[in-house]
Protein backbone atom coordinates (compact mmCIF):
# COMPACT_ATOMS: atom_id res chain seq x y z
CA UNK A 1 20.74 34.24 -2.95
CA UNK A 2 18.19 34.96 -0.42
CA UNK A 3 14.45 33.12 -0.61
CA UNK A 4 12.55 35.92 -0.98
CA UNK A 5 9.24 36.05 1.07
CA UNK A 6 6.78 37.09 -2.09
CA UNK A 7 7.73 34.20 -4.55
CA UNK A 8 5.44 32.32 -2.21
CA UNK A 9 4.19 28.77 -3.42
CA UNK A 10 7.13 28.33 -5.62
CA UNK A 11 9.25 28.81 -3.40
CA UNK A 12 7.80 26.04 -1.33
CA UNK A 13 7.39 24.01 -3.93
CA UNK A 14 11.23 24.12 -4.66
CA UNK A 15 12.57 23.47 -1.19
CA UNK A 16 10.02 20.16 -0.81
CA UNK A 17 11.45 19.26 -4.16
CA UNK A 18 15.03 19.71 -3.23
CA UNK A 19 14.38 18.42 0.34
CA UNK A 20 13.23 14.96 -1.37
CA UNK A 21 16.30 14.61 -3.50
CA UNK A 22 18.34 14.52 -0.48
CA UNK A 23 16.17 12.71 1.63
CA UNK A 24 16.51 10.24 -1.00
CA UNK A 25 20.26 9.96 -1.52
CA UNK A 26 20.97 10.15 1.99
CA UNK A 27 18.17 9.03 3.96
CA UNK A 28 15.59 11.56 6.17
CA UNK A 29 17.75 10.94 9.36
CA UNK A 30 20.97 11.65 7.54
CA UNK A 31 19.95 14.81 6.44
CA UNK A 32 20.14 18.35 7.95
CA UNK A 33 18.05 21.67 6.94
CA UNK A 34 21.50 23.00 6.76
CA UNK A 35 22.11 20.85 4.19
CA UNK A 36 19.24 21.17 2.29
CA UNK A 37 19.55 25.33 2.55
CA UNK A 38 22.82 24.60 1.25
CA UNK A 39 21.41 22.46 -1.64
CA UNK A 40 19.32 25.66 -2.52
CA UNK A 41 21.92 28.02 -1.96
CA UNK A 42 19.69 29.85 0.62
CA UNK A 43 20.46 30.98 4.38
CA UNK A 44 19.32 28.68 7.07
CA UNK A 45 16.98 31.35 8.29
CA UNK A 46 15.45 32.03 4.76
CA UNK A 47 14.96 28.17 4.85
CA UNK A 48 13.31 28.59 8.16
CA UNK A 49 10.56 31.22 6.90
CA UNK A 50 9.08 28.45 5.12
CA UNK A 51 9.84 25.42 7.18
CA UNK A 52 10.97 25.01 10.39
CA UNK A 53 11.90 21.56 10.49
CA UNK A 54 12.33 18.84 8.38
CA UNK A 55 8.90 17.35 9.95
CA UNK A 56 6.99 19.95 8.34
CA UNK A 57 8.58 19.38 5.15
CA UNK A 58 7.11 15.85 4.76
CA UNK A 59 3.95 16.60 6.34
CA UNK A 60 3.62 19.15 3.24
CA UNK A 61 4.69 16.80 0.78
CA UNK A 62 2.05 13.99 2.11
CA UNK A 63 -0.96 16.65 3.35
CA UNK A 64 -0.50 17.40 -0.70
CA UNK A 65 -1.03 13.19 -1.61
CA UNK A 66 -3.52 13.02 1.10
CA UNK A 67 -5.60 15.79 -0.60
CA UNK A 68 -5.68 13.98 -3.76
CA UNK A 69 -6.36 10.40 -2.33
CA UNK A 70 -9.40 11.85 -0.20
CA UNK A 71 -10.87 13.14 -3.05
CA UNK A 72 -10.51 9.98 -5.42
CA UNK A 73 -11.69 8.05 -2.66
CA UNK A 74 -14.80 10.24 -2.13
CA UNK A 75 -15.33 9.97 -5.87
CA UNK A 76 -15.30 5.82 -5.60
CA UNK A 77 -17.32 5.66 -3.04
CA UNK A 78 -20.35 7.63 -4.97
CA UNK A 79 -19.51 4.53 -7.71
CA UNK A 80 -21.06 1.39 -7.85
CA UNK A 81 -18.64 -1.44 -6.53
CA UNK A 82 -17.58 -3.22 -10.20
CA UNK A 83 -14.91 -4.18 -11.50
CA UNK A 84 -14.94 -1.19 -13.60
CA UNK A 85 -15.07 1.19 -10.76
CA UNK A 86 -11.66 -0.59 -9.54
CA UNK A 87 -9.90 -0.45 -12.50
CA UNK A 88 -11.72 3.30 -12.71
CA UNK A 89 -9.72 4.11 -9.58
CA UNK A 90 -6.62 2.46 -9.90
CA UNK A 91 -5.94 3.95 -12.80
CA UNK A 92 -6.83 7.19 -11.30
CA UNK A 93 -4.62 6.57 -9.07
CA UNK A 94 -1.72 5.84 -11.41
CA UNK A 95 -2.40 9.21 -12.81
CA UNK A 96 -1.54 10.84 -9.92
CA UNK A 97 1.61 9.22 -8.69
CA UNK A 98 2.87 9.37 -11.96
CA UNK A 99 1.92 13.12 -12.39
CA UNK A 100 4.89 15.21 -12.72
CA UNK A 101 6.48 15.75 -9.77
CA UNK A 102 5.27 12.24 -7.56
CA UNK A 103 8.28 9.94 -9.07
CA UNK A 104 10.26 11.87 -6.59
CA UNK A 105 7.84 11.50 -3.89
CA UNK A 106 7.58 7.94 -4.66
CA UNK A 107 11.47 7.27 -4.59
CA UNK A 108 11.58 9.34 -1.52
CA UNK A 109 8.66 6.94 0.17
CA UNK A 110 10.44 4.25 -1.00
CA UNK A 111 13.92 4.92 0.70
CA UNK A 112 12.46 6.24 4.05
CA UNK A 113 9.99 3.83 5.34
CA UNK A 114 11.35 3.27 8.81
CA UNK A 115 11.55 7.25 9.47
CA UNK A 116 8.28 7.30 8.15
CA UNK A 117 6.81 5.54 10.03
CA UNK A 118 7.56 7.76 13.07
CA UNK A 119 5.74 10.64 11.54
CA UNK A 120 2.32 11.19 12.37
CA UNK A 121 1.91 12.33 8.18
CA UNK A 122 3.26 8.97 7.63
CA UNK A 123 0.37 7.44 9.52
CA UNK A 124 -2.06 9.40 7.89
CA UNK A 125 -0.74 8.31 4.67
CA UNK A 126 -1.38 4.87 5.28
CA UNK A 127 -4.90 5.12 6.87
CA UNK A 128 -6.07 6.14 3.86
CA UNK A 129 -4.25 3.47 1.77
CA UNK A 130 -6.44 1.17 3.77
CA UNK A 131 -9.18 3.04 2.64
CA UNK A 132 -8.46 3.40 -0.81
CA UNK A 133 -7.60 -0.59 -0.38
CA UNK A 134 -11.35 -0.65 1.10
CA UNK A 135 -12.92 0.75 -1.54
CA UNK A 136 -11.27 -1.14 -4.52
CA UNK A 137 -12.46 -4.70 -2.76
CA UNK A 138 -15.92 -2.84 -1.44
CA UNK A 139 -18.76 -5.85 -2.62
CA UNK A 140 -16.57 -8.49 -1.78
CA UNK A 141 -15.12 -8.57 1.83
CA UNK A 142 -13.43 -12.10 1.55
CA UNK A 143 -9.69 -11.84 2.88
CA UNK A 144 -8.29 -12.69 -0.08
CA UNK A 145 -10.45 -9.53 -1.50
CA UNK A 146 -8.75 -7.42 1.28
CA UNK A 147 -5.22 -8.70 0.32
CA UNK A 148 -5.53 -8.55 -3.42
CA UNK A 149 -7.11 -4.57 -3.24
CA UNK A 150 -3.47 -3.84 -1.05
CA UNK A 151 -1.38 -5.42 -3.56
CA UNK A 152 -2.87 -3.57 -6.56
CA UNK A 153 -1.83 -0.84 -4.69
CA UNK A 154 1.58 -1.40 -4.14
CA UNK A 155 1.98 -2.84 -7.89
CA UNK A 156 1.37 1.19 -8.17
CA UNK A 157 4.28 1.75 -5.84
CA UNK A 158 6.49 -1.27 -5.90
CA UNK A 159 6.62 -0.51 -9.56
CA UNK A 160 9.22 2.02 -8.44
CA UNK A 161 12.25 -0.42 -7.03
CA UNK A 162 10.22 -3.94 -7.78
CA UNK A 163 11.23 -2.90 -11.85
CA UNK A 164 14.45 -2.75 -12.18
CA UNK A 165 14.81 -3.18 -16.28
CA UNK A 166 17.74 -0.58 -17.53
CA UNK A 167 16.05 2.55 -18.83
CA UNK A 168 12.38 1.51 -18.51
CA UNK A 169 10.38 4.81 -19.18
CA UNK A 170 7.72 6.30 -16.37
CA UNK A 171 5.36 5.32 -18.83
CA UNK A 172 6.23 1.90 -19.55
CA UNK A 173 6.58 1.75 -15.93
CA UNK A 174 3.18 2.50 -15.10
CA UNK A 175 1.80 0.39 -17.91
CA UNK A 176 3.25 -2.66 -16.12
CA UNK A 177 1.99 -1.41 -12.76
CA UNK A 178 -1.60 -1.33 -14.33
CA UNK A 179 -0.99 -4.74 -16.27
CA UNK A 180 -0.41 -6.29 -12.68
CA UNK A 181 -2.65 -4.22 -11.00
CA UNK A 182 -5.72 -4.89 -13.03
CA UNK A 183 -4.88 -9.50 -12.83
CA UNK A 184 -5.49 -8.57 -9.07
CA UNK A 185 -8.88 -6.76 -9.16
CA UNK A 186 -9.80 -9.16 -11.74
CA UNK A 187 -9.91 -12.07 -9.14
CA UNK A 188 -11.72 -9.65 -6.99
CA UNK A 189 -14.51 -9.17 -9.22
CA UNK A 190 -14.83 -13.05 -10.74
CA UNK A 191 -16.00 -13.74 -6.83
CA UNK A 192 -17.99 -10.85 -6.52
CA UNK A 193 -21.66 -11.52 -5.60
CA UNK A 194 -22.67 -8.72 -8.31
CA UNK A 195 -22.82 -10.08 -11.86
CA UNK A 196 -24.26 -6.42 -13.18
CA UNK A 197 -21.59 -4.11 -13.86
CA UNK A 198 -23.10 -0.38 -14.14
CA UNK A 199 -21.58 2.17 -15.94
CA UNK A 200 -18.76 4.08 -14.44
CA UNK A 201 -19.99 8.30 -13.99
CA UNK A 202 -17.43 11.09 -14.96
């Protein structure tokens, strides 16, 4: 089987998807684009038309997240800073890492943190968790604020190896991620200077 040059996006789509599942079982250092050609019973060099290193693979994968998280963000920021605008976003952004293909992402973010780190796509990825993190504690910039916005977040993300109940569902998953999520930007708002709480736009 040979990747052929006019299938395009979903051809892309599957090597990033195959890519993460061995990223994930082995590690990102462990694993070789020979490997993963192999994986998709493709040539090396077919592999290479798309991606010529593992680097680019992941800087795909996260330039995709990024594009989502930049546009939620933009979004919050046009909101006023309630607690309905933070549970507005979180929830948003539950959506999208529990859209169809992100439980792999997640698992593969997950497993790889040190090699991510390394990556300039993995420091891109967390500047804008800080700014995400920024916007859910925006009208109150006490420290515990700061700390309780970056743990809602990764009660998004910790959901995914913090819950470790035998055959939990994605979407009972998620539900507990927003249960725990939503105690944090609770506090945030009870100390909130703002006692009005406009409504949320679509």
């Amino acid at each position: 089987m040979r990747v052929s040059q006019s299938t395009g996006g979903g051809t892309r789509e599957r090597i990033k998807a195959v890519a993460l599942e061995l990223f994930t079982e082995q590690g990102y250092e462990a694993t070789s684009l020979r490997e993963v050609a192999e994986r998709l019973n493709v040539t090396k060099a077919a592999l290479y038309y798309h991606f010529k290193s593992k680097d680019e693979i992941v800087t795909s994968v996260v330039e995709d997240r990024l594009e989502r998280m930049d546009a939620l963000i933009a979004w919050a920021e046009s909101q006023p800073a309630t607690l309905a605008t933070r549970r507005a976003v979180i929830e948003r952004y539950a959506d999208a890492m529990f859209s169809s293909e992100q439980p792999s992402v997640m698992r593969f973010f997950e497993q790889n943190q040190t090699a991510l780190k390394s990556l300039s796509a993995g420091r891109e990825m967390r500047g804008r968790m800080f700014r995400l993190a920024t916007v859910l504690s925006a009208g109150n910039e006490s420290p515990g604020a700061q700390l309780r916005a970056a743990l809602a977040i990764f009660a998004v993300h910790g959901s995914w190896f913090a819950v470790r109940t035998p055959d939990i569902t994605d979407a009972e998953r998620k539900r507990v991620a927003l249960e725990v999520a939503d105690e944090l930007l609770a506090a945030i708002a009870a100390k909130s200077p703002s006692a009005e709480e406009p409504p949320v736009e679509e």
